[in-house]
N, C-alpha and C. Protein backbone atom coordinates (compact mmCIF):
# COMPACT_ATOMS: atom_id res chain seq x y z
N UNK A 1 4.43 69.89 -9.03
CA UNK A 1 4.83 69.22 -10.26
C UNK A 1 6.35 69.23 -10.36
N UNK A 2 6.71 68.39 -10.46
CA UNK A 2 8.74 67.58 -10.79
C UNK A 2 8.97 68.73 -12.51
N UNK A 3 9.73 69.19 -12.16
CA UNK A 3 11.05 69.78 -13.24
C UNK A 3 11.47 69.01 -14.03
N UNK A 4 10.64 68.56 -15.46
CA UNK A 4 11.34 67.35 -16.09
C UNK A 4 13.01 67.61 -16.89
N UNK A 5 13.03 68.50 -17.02
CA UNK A 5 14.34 68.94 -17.32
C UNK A 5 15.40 68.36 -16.30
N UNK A 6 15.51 68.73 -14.72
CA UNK A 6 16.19 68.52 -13.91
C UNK A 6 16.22 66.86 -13.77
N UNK A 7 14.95 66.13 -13.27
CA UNK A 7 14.72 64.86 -12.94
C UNK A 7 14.58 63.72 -13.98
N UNK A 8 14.75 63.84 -15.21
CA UNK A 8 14.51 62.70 -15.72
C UNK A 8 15.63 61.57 -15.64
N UNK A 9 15.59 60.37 -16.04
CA UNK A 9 16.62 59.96 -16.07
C UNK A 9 17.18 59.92 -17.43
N UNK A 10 18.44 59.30 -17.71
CA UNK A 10 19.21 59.79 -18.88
C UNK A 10 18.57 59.27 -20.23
N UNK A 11 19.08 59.49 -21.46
CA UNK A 11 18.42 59.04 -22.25
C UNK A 11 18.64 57.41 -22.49
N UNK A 12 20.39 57.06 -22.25
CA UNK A 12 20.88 55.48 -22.33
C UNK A 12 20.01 54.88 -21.30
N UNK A 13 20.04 55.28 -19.79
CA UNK A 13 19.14 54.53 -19.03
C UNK A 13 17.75 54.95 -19.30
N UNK A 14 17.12 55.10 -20.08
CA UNK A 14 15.70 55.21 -20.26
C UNK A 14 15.77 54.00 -21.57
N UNK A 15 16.16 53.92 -22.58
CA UNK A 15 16.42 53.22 -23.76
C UNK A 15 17.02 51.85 -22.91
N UNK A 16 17.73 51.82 -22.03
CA UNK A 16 17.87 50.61 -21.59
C UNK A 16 16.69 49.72 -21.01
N UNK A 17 15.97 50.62 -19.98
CA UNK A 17 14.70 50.09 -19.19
C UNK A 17 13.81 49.83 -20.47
N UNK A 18 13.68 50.63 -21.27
CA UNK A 18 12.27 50.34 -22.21
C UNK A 18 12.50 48.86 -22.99
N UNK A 19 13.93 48.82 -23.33
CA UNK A 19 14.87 47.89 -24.00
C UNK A 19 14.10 46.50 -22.72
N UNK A 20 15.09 46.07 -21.96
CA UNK A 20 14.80 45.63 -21.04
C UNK A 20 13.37 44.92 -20.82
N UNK A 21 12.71 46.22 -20.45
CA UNK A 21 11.20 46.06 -20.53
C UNK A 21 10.56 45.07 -21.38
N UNK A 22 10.72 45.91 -22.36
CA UNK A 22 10.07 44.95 -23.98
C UNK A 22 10.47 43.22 -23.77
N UNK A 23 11.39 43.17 -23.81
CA UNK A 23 12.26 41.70 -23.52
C UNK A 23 11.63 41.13 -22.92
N UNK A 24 11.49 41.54 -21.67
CA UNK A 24 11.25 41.02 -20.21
C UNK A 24 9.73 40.20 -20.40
N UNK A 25 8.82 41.04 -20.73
CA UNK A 25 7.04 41.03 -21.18
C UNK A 25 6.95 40.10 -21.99
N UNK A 26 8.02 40.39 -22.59
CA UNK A 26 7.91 39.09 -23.96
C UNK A 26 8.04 37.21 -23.60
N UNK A 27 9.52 37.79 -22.80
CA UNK A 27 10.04 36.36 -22.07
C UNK A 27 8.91 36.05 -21.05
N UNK A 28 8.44 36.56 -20.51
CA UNK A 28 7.60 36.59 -19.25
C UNK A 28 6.41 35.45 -20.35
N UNK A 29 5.76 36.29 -20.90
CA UNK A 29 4.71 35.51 -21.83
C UNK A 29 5.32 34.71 -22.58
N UNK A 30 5.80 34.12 -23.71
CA UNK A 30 6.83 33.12 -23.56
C UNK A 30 6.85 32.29 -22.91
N UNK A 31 7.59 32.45 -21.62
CA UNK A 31 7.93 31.51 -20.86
C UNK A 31 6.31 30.46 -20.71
N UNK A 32 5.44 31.68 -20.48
CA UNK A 32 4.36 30.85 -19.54
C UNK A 32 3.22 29.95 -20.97
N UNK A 33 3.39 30.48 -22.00
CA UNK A 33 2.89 30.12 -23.47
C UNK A 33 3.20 29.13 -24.32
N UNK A 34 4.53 29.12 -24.26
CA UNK A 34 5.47 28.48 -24.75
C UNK A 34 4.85 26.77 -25.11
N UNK A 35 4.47 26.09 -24.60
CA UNK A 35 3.73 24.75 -24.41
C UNK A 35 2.52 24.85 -25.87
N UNK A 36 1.48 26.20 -25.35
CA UNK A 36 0.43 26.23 -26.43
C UNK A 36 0.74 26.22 -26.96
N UNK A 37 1.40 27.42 -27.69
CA UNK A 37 2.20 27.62 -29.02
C UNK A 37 2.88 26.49 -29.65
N UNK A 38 3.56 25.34 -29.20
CA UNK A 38 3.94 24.43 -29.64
C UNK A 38 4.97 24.41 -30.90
N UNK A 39 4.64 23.64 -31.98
CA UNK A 39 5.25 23.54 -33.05
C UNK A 39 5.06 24.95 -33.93
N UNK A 40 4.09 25.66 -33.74
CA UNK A 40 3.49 26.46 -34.70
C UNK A 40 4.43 27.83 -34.90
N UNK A 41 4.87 27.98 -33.63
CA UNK A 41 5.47 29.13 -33.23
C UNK A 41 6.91 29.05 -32.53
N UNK A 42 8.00 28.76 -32.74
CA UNK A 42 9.48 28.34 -32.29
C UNK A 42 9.51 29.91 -31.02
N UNK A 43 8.71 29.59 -29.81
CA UNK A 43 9.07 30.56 -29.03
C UNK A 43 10.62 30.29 -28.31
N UNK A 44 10.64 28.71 -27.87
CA UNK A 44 11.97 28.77 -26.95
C UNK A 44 13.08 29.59 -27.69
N UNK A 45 13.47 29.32 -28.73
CA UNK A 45 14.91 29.59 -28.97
C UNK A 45 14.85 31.59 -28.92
N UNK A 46 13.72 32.02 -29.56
CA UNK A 46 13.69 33.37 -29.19
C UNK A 46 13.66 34.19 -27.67
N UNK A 47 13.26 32.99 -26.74
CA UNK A 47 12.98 33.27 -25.32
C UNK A 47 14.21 32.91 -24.78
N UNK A 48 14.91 32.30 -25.46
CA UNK A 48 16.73 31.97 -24.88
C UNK A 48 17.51 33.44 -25.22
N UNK A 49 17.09 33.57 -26.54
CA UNK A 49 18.29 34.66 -26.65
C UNK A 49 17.88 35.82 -25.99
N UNK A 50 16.29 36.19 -25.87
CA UNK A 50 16.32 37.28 -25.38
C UNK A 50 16.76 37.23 -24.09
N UNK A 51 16.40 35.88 -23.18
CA UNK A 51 17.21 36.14 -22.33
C UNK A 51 18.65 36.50 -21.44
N UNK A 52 19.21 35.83 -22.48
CA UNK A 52 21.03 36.38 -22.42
C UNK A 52 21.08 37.52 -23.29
N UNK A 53 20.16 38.62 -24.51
CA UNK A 53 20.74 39.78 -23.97
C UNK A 53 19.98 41.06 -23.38
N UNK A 54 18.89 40.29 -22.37
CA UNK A 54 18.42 40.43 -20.90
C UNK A 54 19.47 40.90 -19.58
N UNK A 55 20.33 39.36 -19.84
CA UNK A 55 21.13 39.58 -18.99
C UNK A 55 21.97 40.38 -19.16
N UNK A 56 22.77 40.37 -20.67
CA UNK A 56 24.09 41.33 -20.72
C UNK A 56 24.04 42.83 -20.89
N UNK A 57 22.30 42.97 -20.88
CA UNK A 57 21.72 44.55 -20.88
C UNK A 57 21.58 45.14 -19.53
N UNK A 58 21.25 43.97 -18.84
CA UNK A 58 21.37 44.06 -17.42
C UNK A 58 22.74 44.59 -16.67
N UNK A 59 23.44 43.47 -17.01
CA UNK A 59 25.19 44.34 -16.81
C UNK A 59 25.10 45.53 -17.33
N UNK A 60 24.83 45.78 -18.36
CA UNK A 60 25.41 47.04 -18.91
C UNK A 60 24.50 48.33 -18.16
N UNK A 61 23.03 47.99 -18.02
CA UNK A 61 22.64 49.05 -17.21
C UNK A 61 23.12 49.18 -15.70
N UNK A 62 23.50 48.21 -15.01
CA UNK A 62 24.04 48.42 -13.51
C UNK A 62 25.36 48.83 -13.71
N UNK A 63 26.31 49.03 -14.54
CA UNK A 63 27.14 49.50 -15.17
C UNK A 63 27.09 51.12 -15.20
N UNK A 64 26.18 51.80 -16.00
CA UNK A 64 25.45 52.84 -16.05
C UNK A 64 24.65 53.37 -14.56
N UNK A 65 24.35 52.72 -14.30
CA UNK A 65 23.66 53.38 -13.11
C UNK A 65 24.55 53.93 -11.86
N UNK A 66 25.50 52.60 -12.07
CA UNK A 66 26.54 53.15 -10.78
C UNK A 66 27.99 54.75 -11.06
N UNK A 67 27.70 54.93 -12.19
CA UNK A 67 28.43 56.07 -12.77
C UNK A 67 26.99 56.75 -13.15
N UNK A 68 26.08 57.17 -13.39
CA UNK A 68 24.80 57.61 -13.45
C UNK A 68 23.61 57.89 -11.94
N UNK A 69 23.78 58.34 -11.20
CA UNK A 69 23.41 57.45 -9.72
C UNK A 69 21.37 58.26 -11.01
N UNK A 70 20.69 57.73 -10.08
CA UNK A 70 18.70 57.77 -10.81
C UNK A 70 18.45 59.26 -9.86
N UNK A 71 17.47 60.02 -10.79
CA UNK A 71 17.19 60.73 -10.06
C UNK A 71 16.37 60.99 -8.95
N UNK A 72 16.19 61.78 -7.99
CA UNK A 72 15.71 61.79 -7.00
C UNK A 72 14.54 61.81 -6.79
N UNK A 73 13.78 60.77 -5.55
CA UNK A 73 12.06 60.65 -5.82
C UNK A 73 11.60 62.32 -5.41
N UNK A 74 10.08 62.47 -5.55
CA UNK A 74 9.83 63.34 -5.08
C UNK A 74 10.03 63.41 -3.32
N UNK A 75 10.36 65.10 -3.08
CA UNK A 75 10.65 64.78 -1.77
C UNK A 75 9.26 64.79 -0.77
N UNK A 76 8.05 64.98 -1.63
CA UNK A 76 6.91 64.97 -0.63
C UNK A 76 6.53 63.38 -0.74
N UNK A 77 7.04 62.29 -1.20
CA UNK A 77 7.02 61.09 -1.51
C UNK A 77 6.97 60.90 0.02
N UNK A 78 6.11 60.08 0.53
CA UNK A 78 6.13 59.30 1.76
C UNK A 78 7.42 58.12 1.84
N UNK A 79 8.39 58.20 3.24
CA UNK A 79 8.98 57.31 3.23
C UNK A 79 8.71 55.83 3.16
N UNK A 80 7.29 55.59 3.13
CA UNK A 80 7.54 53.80 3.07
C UNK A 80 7.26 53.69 1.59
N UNK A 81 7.10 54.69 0.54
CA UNK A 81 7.01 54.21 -0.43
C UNK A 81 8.23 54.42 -1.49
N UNK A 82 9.21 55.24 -0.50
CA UNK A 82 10.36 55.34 -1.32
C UNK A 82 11.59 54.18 -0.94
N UNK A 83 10.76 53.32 0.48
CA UNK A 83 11.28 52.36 0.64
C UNK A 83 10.70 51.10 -0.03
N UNK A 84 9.68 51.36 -0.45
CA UNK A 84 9.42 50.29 -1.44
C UNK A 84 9.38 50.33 -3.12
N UNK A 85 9.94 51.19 -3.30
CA UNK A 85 10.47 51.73 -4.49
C UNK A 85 11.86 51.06 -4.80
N UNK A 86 12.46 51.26 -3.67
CA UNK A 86 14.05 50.90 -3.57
C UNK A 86 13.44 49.65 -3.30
N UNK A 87 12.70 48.74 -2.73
CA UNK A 87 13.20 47.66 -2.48
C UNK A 87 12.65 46.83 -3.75
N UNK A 88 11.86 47.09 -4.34
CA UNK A 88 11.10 46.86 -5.98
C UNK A 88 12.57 46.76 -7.28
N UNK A 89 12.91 47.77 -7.07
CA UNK A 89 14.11 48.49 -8.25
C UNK A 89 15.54 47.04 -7.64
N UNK A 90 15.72 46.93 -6.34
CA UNK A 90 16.35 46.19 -5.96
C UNK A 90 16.11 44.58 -6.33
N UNK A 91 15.01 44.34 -6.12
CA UNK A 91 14.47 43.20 -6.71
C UNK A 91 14.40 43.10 -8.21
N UNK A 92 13.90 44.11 -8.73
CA UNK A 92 14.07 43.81 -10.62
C UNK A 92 15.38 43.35 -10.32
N UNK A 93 16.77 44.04 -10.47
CA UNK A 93 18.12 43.83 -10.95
C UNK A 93 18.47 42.49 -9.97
N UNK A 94 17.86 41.90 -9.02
CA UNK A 94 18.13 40.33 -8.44
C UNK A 94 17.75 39.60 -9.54
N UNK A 95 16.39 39.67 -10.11
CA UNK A 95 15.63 39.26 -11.11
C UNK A 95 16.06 39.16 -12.33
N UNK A 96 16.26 40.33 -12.96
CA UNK A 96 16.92 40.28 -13.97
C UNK A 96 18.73 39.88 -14.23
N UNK A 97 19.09 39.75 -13.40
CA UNK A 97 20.57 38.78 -13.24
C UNK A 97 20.38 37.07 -12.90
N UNK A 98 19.28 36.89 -11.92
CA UNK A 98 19.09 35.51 -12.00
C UNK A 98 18.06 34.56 -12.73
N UNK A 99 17.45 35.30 -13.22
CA UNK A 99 16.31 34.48 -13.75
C UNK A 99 16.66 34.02 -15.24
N UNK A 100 17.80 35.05 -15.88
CA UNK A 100 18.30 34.69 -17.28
C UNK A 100 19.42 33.20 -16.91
N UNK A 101 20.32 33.58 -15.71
CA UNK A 101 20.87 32.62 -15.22
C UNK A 101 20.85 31.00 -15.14
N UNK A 102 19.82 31.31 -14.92
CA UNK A 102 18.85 30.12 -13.99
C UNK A 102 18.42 29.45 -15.74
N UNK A 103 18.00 30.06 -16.39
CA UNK A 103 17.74 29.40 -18.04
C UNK A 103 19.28 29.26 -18.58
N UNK A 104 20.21 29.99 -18.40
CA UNK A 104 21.59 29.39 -19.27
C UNK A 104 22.17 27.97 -18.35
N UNK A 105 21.61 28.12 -17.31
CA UNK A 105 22.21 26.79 -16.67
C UNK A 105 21.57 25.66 -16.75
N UNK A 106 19.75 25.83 -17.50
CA UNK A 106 18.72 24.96 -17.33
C UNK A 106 19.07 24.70 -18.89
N UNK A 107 19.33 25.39 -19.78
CA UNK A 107 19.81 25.10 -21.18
C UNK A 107 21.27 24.67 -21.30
N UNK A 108 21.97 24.96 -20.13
CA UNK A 108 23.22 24.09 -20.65
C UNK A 108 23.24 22.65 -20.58
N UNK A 109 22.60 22.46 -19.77
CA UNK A 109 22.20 20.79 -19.45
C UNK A 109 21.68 20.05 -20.83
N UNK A 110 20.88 20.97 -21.47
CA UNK A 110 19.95 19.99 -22.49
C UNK A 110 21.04 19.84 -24.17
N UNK A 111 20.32 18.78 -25.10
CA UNK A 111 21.39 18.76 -25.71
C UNK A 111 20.77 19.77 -27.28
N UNK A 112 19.52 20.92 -26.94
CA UNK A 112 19.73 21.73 -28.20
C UNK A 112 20.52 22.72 -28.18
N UNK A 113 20.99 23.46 -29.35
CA UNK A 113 21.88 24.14 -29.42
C UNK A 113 21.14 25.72 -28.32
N UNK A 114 22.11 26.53 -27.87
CA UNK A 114 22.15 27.88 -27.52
C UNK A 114 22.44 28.94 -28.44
N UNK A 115 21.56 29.48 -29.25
CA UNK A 115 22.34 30.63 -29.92
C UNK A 115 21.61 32.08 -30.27
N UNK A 116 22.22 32.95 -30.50
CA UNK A 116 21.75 34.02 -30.14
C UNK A 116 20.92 34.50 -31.58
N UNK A 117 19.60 34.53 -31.26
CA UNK A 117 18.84 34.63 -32.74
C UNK A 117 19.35 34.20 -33.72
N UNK A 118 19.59 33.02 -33.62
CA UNK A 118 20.43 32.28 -34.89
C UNK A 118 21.33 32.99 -35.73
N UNK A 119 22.28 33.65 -34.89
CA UNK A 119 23.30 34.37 -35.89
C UNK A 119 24.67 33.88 -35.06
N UNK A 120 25.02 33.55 -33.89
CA UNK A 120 25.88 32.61 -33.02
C UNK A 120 25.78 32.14 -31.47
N UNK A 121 26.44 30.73 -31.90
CA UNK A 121 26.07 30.04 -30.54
C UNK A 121 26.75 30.89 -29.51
N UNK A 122 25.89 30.35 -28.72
CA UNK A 122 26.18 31.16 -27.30
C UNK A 122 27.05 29.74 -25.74
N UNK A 123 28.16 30.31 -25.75
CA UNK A 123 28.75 29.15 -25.26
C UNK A 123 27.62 28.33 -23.70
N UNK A 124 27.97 27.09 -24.02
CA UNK A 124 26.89 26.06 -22.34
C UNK A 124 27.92 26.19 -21.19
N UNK A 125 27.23 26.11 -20.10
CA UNK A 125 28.20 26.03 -18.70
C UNK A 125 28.42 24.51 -19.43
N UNK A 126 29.39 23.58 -18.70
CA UNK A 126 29.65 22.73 -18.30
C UNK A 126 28.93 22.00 -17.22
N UNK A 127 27.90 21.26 -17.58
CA UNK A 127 26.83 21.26 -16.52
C UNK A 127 25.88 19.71 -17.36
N UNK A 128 25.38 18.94 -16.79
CA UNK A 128 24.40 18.15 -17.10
C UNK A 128 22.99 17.70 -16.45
N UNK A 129 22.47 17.13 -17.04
CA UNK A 129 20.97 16.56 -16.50
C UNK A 129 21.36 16.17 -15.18
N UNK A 130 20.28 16.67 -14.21
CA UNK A 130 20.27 14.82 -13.02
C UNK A 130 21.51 16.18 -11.63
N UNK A 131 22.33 16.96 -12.33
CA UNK A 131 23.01 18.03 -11.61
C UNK A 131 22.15 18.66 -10.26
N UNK A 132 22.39 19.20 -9.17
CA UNK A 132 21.69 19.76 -7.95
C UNK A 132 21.46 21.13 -8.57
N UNK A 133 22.87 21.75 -9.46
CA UNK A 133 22.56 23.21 -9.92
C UNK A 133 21.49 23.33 -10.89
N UNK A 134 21.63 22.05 -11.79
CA UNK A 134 20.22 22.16 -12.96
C UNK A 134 19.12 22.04 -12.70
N UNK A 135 18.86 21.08 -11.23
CA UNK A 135 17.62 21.35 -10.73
C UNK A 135 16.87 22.14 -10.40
N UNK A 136 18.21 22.96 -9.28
CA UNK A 136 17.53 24.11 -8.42
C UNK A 136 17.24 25.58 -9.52
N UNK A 137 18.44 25.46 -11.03
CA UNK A 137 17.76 26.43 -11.78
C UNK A 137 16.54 26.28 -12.36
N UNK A 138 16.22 24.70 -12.59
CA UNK A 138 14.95 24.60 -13.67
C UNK A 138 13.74 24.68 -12.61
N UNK A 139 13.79 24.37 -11.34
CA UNK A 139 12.71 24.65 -10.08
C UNK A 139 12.93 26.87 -10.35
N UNK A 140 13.69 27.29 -9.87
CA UNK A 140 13.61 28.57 -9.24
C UNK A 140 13.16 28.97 -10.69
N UNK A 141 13.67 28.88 -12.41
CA UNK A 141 13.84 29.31 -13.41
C UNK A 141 11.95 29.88 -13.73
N UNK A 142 11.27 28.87 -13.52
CA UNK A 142 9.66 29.14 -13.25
C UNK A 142 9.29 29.57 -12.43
N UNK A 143 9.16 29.78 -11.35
CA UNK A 143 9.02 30.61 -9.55
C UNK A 143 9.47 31.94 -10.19
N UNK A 144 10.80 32.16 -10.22
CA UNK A 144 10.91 33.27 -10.23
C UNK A 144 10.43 34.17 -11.45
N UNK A 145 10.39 33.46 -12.66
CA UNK A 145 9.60 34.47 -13.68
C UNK A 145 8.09 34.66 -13.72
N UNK A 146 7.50 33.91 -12.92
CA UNK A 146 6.13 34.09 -12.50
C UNK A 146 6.49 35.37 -11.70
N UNK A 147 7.24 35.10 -10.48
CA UNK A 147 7.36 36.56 -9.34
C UNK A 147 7.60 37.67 -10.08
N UNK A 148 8.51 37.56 -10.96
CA UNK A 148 9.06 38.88 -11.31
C UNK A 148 7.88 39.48 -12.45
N UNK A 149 7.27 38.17 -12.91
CA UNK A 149 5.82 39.13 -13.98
C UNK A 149 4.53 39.44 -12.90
N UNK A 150 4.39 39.23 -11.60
CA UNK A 150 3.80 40.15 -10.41
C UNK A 150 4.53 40.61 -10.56
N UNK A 151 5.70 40.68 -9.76
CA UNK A 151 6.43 42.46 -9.51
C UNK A 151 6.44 43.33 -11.05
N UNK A 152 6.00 42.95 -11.98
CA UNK A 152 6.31 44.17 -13.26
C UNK A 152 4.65 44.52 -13.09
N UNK A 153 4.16 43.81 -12.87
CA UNK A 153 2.55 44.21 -12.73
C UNK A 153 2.29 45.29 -11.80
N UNK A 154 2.86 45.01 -10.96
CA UNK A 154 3.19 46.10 -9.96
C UNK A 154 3.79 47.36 -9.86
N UNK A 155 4.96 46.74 -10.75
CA UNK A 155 5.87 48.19 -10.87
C UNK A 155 4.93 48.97 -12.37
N UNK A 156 4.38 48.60 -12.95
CA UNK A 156 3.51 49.38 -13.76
C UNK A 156 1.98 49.72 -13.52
N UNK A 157 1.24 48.83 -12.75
CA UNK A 157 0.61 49.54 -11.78
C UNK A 157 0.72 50.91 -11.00
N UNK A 158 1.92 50.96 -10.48
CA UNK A 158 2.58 51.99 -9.41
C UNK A 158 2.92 53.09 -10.16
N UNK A 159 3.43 52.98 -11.21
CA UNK A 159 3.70 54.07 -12.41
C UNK A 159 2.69 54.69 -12.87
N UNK A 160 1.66 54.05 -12.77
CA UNK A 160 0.53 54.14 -14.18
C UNK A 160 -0.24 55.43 -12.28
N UNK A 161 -0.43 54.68 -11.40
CA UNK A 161 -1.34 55.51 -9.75
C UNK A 161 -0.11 56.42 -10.04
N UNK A 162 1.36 56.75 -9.82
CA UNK A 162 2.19 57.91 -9.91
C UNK A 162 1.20 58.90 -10.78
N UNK A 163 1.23 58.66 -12.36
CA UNK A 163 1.11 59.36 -13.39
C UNK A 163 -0.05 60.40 -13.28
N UNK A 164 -1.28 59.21 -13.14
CA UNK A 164 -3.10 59.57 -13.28
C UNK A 164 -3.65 59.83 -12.41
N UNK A 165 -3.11 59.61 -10.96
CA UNK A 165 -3.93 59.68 -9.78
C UNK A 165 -3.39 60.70 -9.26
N UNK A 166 -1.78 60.77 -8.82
CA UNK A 166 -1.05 61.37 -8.01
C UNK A 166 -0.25 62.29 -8.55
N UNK A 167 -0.20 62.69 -10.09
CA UNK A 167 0.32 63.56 -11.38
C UNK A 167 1.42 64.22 -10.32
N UNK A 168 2.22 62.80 -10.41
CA UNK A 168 4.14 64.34 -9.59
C UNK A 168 4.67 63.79 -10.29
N UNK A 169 4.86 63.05 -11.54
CA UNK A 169 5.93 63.16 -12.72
C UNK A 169 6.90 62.32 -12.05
N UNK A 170 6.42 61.59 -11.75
CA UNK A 170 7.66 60.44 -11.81
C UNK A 170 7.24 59.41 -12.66
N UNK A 171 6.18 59.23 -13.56
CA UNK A 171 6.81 58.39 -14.44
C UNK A 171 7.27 59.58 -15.92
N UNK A 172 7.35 60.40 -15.73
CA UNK A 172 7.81 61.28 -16.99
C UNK A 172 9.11 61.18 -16.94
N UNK A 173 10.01 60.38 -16.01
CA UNK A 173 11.55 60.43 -15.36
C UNK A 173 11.83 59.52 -16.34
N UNK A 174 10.88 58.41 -16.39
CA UNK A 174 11.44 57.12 -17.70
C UNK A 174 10.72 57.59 -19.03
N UNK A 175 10.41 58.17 -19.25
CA UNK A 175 9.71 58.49 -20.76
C UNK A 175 11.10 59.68 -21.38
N UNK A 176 10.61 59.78 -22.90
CA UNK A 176 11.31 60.56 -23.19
C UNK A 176 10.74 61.72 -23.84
């Protein structure tokens, strides 16, 4: 059993991931809902802002992490799964930097406003319809938030077999 005292991670990067998290699940469903819901329910403009401060939570946790380094897996952890740990954790933060991206560039094109839970606009790239960049964001902008809601399925899957199956306290590292 892991030393939760020694191994957890900090309390800002735990409040960030959960932060994060929440967002993410939301936008994820959202994104893919968004159509049903229709008139009834104004999901886009809430699925915009969370996504830009998705992204700028994102900065701020890779920010944190690199003056914070995560604590260490268990060391009876098999190496291909601490290589797919790292390569998972590597992929969220691709994910979570481009996929908010990929919507500020697919929303700068269009002509409704950007703003952040209706309290201020949030400035547009310089960018229009019919663009190669607005394409390839509004193509990848769906691809990739489908991928990345598998990979969270996964990465909470993997947490959930850590916890109940394999009890070595690595998900007690993100809890508080």
């Amino acid at each position: 059993m892991i030393e939760d005292h020694t191994v957890r991670y900090s309390q800002v990067a735990r409040w960030l991931h959960w932060t994060i998290a929440v967002l993410v699940i939301f936008n994820i469903i959202g994104g893919i809902f968004h159509d049903a819901l229709g008139k009834a329910f104004p999901v886009m403009p809430l699925h915009k802002a969370a996504g830009i401060t998705i992204l700028f939570l994102t900065l701020a946790r890779i920010v944190w992490r690199l003056s914070h380094p995560a604590p260490p897996l268990p060391s009876a952890m098999p190496a291909w799964e601490k290589l797919a740990a790292n390569a998972t954790h590597f992929a969220f933060y691709a994910l979570l930097l481009i996929v908010p991206l990929t919507g500020w560039v697919m929303t700068s094109a269009g002509d409704r406003p950007l703003t952040w839970f209706w309290l201020f606009d949030i400035p547009k790239f310089g960018v229009t319809k019919g663009e190669a960049i607005v394409d390839i964001s509004r193509g990848g902008h769906g691809v990739l938030g489908l991928l990345f809601g598998l990979l969270a399925l996964l990465h909470i899957g993997a947490a959930l077999r850590h916890h109940f199956v394999l009890k070595d306290g690595v998900l007690r590292r993100m809890t508080g």
